[in-house]
Structures are given as structure tokens and as C-alpha cells.
C-alpha atoms as a PDB file:
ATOM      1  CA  UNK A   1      -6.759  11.551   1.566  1.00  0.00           C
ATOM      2  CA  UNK A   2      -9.219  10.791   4.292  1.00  0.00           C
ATOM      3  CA  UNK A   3     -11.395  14.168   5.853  1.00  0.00           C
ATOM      4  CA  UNK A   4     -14.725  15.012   4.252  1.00  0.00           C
ATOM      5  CA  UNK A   5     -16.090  13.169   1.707  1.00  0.00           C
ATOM      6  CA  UNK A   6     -14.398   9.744   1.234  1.00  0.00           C
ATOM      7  CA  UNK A   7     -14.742   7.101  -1.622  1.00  0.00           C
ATOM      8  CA  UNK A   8     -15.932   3.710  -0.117  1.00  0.00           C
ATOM      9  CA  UNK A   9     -15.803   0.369  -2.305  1.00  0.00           C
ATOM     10  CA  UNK A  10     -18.374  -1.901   0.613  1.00  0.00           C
ATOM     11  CA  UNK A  11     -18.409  -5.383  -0.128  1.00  0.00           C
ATOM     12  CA  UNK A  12     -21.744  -7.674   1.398  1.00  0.00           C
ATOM     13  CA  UNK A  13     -20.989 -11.070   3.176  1.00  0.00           C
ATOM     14  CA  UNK A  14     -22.063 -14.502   2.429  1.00  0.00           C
ATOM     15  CA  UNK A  15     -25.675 -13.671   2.165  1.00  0.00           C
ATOM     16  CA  UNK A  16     -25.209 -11.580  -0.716  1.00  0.00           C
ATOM     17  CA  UNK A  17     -26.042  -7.808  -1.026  1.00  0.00           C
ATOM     18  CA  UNK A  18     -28.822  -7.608   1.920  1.00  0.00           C
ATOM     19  CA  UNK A  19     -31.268  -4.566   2.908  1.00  0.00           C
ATOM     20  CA  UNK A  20     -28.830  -4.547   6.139  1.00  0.00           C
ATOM     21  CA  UNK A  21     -25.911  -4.157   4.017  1.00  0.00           C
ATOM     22  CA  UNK A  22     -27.460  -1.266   2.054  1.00  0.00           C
ATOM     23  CA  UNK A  23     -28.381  -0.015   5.355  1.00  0.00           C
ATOM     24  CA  UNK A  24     -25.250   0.349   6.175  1.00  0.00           C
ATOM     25  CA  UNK A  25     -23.903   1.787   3.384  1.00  0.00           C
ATOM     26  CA  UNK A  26     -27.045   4.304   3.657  1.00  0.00           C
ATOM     27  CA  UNK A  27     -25.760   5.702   6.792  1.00  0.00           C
ATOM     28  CA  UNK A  28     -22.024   6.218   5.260  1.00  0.00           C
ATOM     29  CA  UNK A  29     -24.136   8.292   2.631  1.00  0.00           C
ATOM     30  CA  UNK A  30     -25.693  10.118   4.873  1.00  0.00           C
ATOM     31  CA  UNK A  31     -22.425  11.058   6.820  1.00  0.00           C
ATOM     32  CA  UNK A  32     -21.393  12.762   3.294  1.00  0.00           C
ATOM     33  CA  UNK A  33     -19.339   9.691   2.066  1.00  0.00           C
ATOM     34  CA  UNK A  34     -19.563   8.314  -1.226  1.00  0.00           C
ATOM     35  CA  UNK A  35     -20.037   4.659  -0.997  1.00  0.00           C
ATOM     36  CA  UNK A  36     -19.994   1.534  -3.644  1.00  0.00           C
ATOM     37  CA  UNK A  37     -21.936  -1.410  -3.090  1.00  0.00           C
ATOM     38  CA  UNK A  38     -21.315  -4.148  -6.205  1.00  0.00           C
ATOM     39  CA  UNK A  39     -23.254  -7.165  -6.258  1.00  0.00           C
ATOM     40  CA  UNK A  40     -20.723  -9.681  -6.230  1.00  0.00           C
ATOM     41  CA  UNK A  41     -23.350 -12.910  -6.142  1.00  0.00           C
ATOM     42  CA  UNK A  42     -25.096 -11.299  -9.499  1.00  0.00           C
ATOM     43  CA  UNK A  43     -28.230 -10.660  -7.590  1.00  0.00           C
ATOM     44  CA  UNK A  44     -28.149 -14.131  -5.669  1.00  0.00           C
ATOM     45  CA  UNK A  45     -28.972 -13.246  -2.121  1.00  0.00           C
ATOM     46  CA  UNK A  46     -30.022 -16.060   0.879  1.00  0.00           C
ATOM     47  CA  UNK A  47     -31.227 -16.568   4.334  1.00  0.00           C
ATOM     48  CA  UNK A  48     -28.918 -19.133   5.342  1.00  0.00           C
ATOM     49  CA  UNK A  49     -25.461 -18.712   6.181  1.00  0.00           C
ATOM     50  CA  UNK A  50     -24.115 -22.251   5.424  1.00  0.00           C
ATOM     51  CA  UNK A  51     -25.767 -21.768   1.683  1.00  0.00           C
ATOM     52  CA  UNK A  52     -24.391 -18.433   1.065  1.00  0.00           C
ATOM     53  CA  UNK A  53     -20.871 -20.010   2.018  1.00  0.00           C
ATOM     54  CA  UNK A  54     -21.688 -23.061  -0.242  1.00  0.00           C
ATOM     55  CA  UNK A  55     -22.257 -20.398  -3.211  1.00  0.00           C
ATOM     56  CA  UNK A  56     -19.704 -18.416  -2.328  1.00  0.00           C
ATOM     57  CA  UNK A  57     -17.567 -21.203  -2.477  1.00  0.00           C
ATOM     58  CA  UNK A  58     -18.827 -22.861  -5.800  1.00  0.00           C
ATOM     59  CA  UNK A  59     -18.173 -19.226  -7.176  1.00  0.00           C
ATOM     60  CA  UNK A  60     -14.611 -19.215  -5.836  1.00  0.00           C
ATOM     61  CA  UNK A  61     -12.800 -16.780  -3.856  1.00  0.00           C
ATOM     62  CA  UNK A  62     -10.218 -15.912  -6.697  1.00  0.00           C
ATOM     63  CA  UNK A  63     -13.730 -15.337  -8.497  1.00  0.00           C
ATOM     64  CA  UNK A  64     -15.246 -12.907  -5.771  1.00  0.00           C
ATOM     65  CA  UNK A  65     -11.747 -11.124  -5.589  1.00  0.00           C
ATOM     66  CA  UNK A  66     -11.823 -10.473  -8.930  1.00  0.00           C
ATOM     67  CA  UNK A  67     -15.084  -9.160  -9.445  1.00  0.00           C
ATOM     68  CA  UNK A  68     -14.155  -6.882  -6.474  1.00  0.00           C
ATOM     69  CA  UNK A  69     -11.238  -5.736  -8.666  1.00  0.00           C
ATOM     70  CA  UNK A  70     -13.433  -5.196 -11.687  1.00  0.00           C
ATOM     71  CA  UNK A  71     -15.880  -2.956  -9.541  1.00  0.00           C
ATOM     72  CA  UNK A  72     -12.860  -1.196  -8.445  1.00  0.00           C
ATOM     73  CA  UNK A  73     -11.747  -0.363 -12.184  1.00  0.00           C
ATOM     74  CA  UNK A  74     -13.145   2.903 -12.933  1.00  0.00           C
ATOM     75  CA  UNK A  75     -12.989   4.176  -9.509  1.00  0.00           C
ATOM     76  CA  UNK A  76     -10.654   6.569  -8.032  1.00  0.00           C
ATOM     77  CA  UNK A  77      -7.355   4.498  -6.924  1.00  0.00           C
ATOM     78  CA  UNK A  78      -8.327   6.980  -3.575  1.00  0.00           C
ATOM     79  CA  UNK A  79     -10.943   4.324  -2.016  1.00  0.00           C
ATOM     80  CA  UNK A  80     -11.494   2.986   1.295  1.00  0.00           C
ATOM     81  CA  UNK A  81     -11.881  -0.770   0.944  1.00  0.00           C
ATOM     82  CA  UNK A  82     -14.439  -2.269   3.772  1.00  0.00           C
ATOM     83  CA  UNK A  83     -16.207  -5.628   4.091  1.00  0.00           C
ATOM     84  CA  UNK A  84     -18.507  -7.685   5.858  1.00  0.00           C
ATOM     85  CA  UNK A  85     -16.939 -11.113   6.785  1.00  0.00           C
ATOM     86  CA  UNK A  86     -16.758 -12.843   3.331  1.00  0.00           C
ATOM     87  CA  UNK A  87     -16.524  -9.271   1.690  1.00  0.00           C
ATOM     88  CA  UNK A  88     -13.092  -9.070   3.754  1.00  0.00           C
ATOM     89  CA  UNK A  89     -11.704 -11.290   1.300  1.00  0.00           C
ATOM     90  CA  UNK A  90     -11.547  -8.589  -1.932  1.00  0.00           C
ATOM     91  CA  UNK A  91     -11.593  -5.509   0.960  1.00  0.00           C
ATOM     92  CA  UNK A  92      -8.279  -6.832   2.682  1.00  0.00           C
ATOM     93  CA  UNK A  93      -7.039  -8.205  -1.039  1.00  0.00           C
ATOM     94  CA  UNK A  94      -7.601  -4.915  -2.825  1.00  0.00           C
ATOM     95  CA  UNK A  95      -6.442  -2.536   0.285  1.00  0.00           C
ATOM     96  CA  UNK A  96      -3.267  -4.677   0.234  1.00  0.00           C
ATOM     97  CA  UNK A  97      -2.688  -5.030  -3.735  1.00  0.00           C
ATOM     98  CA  UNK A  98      -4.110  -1.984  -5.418  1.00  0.00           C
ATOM     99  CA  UNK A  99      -1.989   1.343  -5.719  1.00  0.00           C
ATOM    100  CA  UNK A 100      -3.179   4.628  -3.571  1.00  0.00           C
ATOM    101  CA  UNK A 101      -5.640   2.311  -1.336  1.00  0.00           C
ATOM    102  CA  UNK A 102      -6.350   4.593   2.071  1.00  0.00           C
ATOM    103  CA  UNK A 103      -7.902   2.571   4.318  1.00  0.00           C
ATOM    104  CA  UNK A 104      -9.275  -0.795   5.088  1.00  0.00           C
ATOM    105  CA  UNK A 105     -12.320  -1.377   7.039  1.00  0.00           C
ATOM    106  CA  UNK A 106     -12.731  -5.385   8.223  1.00  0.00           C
ATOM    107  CA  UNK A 107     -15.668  -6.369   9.742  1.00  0.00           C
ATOM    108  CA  UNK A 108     -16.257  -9.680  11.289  1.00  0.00           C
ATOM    109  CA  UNK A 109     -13.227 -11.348   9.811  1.00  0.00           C
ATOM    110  CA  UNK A 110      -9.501 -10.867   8.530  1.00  0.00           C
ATOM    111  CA  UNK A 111      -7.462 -12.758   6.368  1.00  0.00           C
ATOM    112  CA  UNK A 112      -4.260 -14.187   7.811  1.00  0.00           C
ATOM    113  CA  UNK A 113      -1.231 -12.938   5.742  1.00  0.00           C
ATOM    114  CA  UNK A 114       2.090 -10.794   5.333  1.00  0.00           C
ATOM    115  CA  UNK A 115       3.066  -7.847   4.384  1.00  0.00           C
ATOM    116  CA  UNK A 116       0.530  -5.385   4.755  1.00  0.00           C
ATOM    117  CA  UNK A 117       1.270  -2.005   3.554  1.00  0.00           C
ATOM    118  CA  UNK A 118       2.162   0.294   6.553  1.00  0.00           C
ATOM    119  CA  UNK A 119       1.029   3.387   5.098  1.00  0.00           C
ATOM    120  CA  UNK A 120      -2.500   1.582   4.890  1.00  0.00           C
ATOM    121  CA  UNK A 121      -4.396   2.068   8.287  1.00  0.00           C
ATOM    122  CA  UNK A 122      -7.182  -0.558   8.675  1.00  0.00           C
ATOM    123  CA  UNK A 123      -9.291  -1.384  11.624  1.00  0.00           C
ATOM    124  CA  UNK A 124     -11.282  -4.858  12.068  1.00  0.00           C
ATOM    125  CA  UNK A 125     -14.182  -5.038  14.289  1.00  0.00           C
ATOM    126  CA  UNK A 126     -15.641  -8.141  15.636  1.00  0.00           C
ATOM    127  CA  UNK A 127     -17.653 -10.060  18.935  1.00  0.00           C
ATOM    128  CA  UNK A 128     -15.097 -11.586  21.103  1.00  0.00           C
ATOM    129  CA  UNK A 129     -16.930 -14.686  20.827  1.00  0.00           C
ATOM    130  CA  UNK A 130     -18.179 -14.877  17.489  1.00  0.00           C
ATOM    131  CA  UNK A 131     -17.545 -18.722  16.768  1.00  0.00           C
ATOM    132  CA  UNK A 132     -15.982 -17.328  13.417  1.00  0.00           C
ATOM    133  CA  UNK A 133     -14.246 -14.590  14.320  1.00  0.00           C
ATOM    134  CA  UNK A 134     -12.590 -15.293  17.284  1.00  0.00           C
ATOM    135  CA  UNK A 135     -12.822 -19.287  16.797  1.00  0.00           C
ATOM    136  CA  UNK A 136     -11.141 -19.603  13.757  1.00  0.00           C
ATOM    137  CA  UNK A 137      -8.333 -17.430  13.307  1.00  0.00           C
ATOM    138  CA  UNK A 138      -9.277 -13.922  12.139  1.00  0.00           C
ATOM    139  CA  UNK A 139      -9.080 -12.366  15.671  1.00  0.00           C
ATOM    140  CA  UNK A 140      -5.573 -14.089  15.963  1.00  0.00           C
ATOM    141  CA  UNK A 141      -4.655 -12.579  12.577  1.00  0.00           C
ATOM    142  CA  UNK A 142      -6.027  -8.900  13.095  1.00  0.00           C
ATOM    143  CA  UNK A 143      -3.675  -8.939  15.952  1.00  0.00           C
ATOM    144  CA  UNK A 144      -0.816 -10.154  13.826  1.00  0.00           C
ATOM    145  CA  UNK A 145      -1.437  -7.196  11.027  1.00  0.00           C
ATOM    146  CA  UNK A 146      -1.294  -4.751  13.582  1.00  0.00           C
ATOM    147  CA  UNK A 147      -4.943  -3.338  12.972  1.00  0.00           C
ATOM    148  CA  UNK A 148      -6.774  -1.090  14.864  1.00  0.00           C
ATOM    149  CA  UNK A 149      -8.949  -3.884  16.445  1.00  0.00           C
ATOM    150  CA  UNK A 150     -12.264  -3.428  18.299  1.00  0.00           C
ATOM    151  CA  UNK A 151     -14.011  -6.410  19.943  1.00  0.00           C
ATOM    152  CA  UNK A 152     -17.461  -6.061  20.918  1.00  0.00           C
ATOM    153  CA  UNK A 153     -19.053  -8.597  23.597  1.00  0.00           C
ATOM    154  CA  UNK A 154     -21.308 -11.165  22.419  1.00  0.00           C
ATOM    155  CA  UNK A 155     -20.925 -13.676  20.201  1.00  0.00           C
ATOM    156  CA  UNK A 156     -22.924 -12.818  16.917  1.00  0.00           C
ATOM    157  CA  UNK A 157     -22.022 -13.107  13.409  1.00  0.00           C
ATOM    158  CA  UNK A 158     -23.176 -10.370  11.107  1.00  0.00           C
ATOM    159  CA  UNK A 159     -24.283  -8.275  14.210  1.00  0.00           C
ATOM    160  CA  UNK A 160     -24.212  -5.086  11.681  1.00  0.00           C
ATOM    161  CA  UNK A 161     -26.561  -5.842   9.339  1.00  0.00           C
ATOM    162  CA  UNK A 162     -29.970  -4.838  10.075  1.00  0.00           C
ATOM    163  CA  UNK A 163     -32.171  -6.934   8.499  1.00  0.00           C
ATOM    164  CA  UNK A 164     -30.974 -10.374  10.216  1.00  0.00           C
ATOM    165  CA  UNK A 165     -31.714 -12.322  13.503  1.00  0.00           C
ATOM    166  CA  UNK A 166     -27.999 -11.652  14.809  1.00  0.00           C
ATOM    167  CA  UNK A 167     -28.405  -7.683  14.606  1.00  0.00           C
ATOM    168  CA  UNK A 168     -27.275  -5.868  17.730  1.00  0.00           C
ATOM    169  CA  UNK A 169     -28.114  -2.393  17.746  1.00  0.00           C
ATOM    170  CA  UNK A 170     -25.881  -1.242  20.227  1.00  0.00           C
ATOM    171  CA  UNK A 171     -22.543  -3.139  19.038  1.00  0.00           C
ATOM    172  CA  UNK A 172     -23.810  -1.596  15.569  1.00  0.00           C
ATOM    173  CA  UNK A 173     -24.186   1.906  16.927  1.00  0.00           C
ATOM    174  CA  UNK A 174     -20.222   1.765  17.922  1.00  0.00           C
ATOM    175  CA  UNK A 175     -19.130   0.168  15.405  1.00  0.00           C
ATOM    176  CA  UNK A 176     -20.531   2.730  12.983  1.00  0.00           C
ATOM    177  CA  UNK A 177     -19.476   5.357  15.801  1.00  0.00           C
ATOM    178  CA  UNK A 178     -15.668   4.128  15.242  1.00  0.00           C
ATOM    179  CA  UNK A 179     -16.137   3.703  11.118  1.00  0.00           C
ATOM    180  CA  UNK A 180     -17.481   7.812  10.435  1.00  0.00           C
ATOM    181  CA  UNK A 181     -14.533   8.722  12.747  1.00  0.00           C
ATOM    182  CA  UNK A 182     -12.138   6.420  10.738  1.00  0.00           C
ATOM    183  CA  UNK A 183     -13.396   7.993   7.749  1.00  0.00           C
ATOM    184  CA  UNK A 184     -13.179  11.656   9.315  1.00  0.00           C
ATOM    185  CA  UNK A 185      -9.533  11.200  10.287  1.00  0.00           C
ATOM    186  CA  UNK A 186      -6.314  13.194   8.076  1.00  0.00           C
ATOM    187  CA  UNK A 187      -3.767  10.950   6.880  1.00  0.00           C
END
């Protein structure tokens, strides 16, 4: 059940598992949340977005789901799934697929697809002119899954992590703003 202290399973974008990232997941700490942050690149982490998507890639996606699922096993079946652009791929998979999932949190991308689970609330946040985002399909399919969506202007990918060039602080500030009060809310 969402209210107090939730259980977060955060996965890191194409870049790997960044001091923004872990930033991030700091301030969900510090809000009295209890986040996870696994490593999915095995402690591969890069400055370039094009090579993080080549690894990721060369990895595999089925790979990178499933060692999302593995860092789920163990963990209370109660979690929060939430990802940064590539890390929506196991988020959205595992908030769809895995039994007493209670929220999704989709950052910078969503995965086209049917069926989602109804008593699953998600919200996706993106720039309304993030060349990914809103270029190439993930705004189009937020809409279509019916998500709490929240477009920010600008057109920045990764705008929430604070260690990289395309950090905005103030996009960041509500986003994180809109995230604790997802968190806070009763289902």
C-alpha cells in the first residue's frame, strides 16, 4: 500500500548507475522511502549516450529485464517500480508482469504496449520536446496507457540526473515534487 514508507526498485538509464541517479534515489531516502538501486551494467558506467545505448544493446533488453527481475527476487512483491529512460524497460516490464506491483514511475520514456494492469497507477514524466521522448513514440504511448503524464518544457534528455550537462534544476524540482506525492498517496 502506498502512504509512509514505500519500497522503491529505481532502475539507472543508458549511462549506467550515475552519481545523478544515486542522487535521486538519495532524496527518495531522505523523504523516508526505502529505495533499490541495482547495477544493471555490472559497474559499467559512460559519458556518452550513443555508447551506453550501444552496451545496452550488446547486453540485450531481455538481458536488462531480467536482471531487473533478479534484483526484484527477494524483495517485497509491495514495490514501486521507477526508471530513467532505458531503466523504463524492466520498471514498466516488472510493474506490468510481477504480482502485488503498486506503482510505476516512468521517466523520460514508456514502452508502447497493451494491457496494463488498471489497478497499477503509473505516471511518466518527460520534456515536450525531448527528441526521444516526444520524437519517437513514448509520449504517444504514455497517452495510450492512460498514465498520469507530466510534460515539462524543454527539450532535454536525462534532465533529472544531476551530474550531467542536460540537468534542469527546476523541471527536476517538480518532477521530484510530483514523485514524493505519488509515493505519499493511499491506494
Amino acid at each position: 500500500m502506498l502512504g509512509g514508507m514505500t519500497d522503491v526498485l529505481l532502475f539507472h538509464h543508458a549511462l549506467g548507475l550515475t552519481p545523478g541517479v544515486l542522487a535521486f534515489a538519495g532524496v527518495l531516502r531522505e523523504a523516508g522511502h526505502t529505495v533499490h538501486v541495482p547495477d544493471l551494467y555490472e559497474g559499467r558506467v559512460f559519458d556518452d549516450l550513443e555508447e551506453g545505448a550501444g552496451h545496452a544493446q550488446e547486453i540485450g533488453f531481455g538481458t536488462l529485464v531480467e536482471r531487473g527481475r533478479a534484483a526484484a527476487e527477494g524483495l517485497t512483491g509491495q514495490l514501486v517500480y521507477a526508471g530513467f529512460s532505458l531503466g523504463v524497460v524492466p520498471a514498466q516490464t516488472l510493474a506490468r508482469t510481477r504480482p502485488g506491483a503498486q506503482g510505476a514511475l516512468l521517466f523520460e520514456a514508456c514502452l508502447p504496449g497493451d494491457g496494463w494492469p488498471g489497478e497499477v497507477p503509473v505516471q511518466v514524466h518527460g520534456m515536450d520536446a525531448d527528441p526521444f521522448f516526444a520524437g519517437e513514440g513514448d509520449l504517444d504511448a504514455a497517452k495510450a496507457l492512460g498514465a498520469e503524464l507530466f510534460l515539462y518544457p524543454g527539450d532535454r534528455h536525462l534532465f533529472a540526473d544531476s551530474g550531467l550537462p542536460s540537468y534542469d534544476a527546476d523541471a527536476t524540482a517538480l518532477l521530484t515534487e510530483r514523485v514524493l506525492a505519488f509515493l505519499r498517496r493511499k491506494m
